[in-house]
N, C-alpha and C. Protein backbone atom coordinates (compact mmCIF):
# COMPACT_ATOMS: atom_id res chain seq x y z
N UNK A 1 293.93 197.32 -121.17
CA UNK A 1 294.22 198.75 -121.27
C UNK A 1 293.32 199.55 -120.33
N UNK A 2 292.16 199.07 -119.87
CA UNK A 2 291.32 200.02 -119.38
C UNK A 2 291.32 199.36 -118.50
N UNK A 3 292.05 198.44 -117.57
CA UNK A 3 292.59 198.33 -115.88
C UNK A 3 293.48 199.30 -115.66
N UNK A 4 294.52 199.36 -116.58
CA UNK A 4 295.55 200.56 -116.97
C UNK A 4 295.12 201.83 -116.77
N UNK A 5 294.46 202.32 -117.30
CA UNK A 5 293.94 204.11 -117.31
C UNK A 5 293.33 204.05 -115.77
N UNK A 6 292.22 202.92 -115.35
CA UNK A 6 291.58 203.00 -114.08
C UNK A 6 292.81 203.26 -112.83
N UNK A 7 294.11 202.39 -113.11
CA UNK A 7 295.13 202.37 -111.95
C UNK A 7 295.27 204.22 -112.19
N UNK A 8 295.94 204.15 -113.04
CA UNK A 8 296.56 205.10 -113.38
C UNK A 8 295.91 206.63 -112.90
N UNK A 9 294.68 206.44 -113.31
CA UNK A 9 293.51 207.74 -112.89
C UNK A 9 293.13 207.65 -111.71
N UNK A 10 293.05 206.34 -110.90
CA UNK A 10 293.30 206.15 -109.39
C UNK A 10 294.11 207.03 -108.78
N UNK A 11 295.83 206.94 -109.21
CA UNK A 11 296.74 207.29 -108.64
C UNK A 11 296.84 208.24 -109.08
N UNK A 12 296.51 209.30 -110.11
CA UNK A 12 296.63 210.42 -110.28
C UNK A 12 295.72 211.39 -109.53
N UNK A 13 294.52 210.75 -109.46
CA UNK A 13 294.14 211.59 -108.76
C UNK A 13 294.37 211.47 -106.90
N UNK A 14 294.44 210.70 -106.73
CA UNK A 14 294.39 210.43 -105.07
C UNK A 14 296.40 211.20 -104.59
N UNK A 15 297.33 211.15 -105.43
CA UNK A 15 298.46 212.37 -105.17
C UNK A 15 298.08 213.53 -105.54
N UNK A 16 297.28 213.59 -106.62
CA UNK A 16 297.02 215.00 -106.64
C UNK A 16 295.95 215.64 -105.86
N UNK A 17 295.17 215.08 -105.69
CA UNK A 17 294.20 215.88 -104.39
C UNK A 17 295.15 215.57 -102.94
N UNK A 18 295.84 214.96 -102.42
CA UNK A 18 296.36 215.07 -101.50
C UNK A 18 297.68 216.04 -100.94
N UNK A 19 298.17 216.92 -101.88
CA UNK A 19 299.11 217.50 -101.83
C UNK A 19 298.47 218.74 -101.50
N UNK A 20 297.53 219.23 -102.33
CA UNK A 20 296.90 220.32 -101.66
C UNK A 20 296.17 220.25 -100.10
N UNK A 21 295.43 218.95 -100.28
CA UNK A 21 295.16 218.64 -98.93
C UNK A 21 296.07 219.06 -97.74
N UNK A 22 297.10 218.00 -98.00
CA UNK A 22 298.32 218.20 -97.07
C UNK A 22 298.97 219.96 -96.92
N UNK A 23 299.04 220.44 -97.89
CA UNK A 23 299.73 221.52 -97.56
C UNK A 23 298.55 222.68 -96.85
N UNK A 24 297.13 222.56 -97.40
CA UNK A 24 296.37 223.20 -96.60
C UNK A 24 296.11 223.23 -95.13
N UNK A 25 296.92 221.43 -94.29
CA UNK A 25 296.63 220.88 -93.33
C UNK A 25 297.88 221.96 -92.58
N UNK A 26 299.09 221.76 -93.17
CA UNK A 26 299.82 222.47 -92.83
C UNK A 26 299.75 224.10 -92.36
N UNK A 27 299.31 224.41 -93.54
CA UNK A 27 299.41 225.86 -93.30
C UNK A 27 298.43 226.74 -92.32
N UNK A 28 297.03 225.70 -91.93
CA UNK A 28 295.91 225.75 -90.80
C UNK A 28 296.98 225.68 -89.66
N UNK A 29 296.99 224.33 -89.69
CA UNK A 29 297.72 223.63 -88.49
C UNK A 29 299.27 224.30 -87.58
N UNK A 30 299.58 225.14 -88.46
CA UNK A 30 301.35 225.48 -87.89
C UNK A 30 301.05 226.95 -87.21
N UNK A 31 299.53 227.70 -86.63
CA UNK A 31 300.05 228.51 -86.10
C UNK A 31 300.21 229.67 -86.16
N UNK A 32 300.91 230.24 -85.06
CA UNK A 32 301.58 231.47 -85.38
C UNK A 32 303.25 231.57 -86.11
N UNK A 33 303.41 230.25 -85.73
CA UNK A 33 305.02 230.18 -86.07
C UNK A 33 304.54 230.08 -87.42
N UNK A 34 303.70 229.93 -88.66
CA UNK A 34 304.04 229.66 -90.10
C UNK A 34 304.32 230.47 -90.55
N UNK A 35 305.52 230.59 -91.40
CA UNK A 35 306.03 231.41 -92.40
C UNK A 35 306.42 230.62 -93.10
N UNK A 36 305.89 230.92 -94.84
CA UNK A 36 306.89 230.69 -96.04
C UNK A 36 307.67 231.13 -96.04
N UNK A 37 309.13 230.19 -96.35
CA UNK A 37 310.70 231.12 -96.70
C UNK A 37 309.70 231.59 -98.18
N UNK A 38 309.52 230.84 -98.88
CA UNK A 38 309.66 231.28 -100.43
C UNK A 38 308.03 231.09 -101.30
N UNK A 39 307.17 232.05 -100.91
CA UNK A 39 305.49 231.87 -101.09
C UNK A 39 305.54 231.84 -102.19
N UNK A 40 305.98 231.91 -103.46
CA UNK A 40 306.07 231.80 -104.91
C UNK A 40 306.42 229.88 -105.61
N UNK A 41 307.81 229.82 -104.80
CA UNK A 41 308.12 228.33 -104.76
C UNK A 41 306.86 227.69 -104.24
N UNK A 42 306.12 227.95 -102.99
CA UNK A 42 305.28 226.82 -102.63
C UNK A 42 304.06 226.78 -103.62
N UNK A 43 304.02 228.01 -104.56
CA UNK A 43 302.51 228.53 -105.45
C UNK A 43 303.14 227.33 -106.54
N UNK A 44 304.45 227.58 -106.90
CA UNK A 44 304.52 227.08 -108.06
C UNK A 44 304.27 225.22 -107.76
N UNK A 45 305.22 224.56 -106.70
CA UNK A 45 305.34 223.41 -106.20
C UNK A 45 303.63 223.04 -106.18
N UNK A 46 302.96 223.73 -105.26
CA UNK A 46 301.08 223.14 -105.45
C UNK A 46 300.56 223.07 -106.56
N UNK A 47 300.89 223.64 -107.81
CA UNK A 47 300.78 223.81 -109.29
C UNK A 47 301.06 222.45 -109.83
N UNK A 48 302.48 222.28 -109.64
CA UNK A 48 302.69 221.12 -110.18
C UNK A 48 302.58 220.02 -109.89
N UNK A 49 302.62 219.89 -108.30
CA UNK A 49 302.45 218.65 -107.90
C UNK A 49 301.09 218.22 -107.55
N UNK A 50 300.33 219.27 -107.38
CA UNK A 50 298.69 219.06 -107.07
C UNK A 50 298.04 219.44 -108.29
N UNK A 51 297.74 220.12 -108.97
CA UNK A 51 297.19 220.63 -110.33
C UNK A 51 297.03 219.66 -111.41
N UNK A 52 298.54 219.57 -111.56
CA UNK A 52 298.50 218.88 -112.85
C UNK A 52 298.12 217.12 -113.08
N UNK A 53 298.51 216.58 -111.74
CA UNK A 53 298.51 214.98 -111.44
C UNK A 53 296.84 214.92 -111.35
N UNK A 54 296.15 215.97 -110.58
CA UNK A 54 294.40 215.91 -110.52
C UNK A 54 293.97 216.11 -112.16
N UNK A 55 294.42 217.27 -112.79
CA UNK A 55 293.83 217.35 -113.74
C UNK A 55 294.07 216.08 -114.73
N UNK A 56 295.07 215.29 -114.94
CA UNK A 56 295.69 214.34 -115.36
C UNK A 56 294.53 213.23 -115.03
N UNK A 57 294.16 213.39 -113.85
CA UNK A 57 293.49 211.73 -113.50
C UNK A 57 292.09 211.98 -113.74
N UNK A 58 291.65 213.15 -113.45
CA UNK A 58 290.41 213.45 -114.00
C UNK A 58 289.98 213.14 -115.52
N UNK A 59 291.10 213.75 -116.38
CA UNK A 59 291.11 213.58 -117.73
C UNK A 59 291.29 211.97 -118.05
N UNK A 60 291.55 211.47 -117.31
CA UNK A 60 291.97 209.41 -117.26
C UNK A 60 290.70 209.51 -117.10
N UNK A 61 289.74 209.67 -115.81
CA UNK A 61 288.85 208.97 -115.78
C UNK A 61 287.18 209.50 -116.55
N UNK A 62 287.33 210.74 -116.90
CA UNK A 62 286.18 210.75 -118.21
C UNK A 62 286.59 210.69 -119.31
N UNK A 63 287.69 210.31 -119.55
CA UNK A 63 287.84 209.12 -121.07
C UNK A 63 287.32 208.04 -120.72
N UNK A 64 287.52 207.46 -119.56
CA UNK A 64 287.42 206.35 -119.10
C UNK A 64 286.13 206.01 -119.62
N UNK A 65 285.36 207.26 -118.86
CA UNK A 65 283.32 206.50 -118.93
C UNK A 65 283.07 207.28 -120.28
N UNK A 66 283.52 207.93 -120.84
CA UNK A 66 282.83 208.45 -122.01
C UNK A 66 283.73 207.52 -123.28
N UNK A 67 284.41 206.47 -123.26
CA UNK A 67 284.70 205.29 -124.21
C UNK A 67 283.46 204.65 -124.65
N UNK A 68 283.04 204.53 -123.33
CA UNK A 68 281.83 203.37 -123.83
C UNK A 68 280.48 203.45 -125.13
């Protein structure tokens, strides 16, 4: 079970810090040409797809060390 939570809190956190990553890379990186069609959609999309998967793996991994 606790190879389980370790994968798991692995992969939660390493998509969820990377989505913000990535979209921060983006939004540096593109310029003068960047425009959001829809700055609300991308607030909500970094919410869910970066937020919650970090907070998720975080919460995996201090259960993790505070079991013992």
């Amino acid at each position: 079970m606790r190879k389980l939570q370790k994968a798991l809190a692995g992969a939660c956190l390493l998509f969820g810090l990377s989505i913000p990553l990535l979209a921060a890379v983006y939004a540096i990186g593109s310029g003068d040409d960047f425009e959001l069609e829809d700055p609300d959609g991308a607030g909500v999309a970094l919410v869910v797809f970066g937020l919650a998967p970090t907070a998720l793996g975080g919460w995996l991994a201090w259960n993790l060390r505070h079991s013992n």
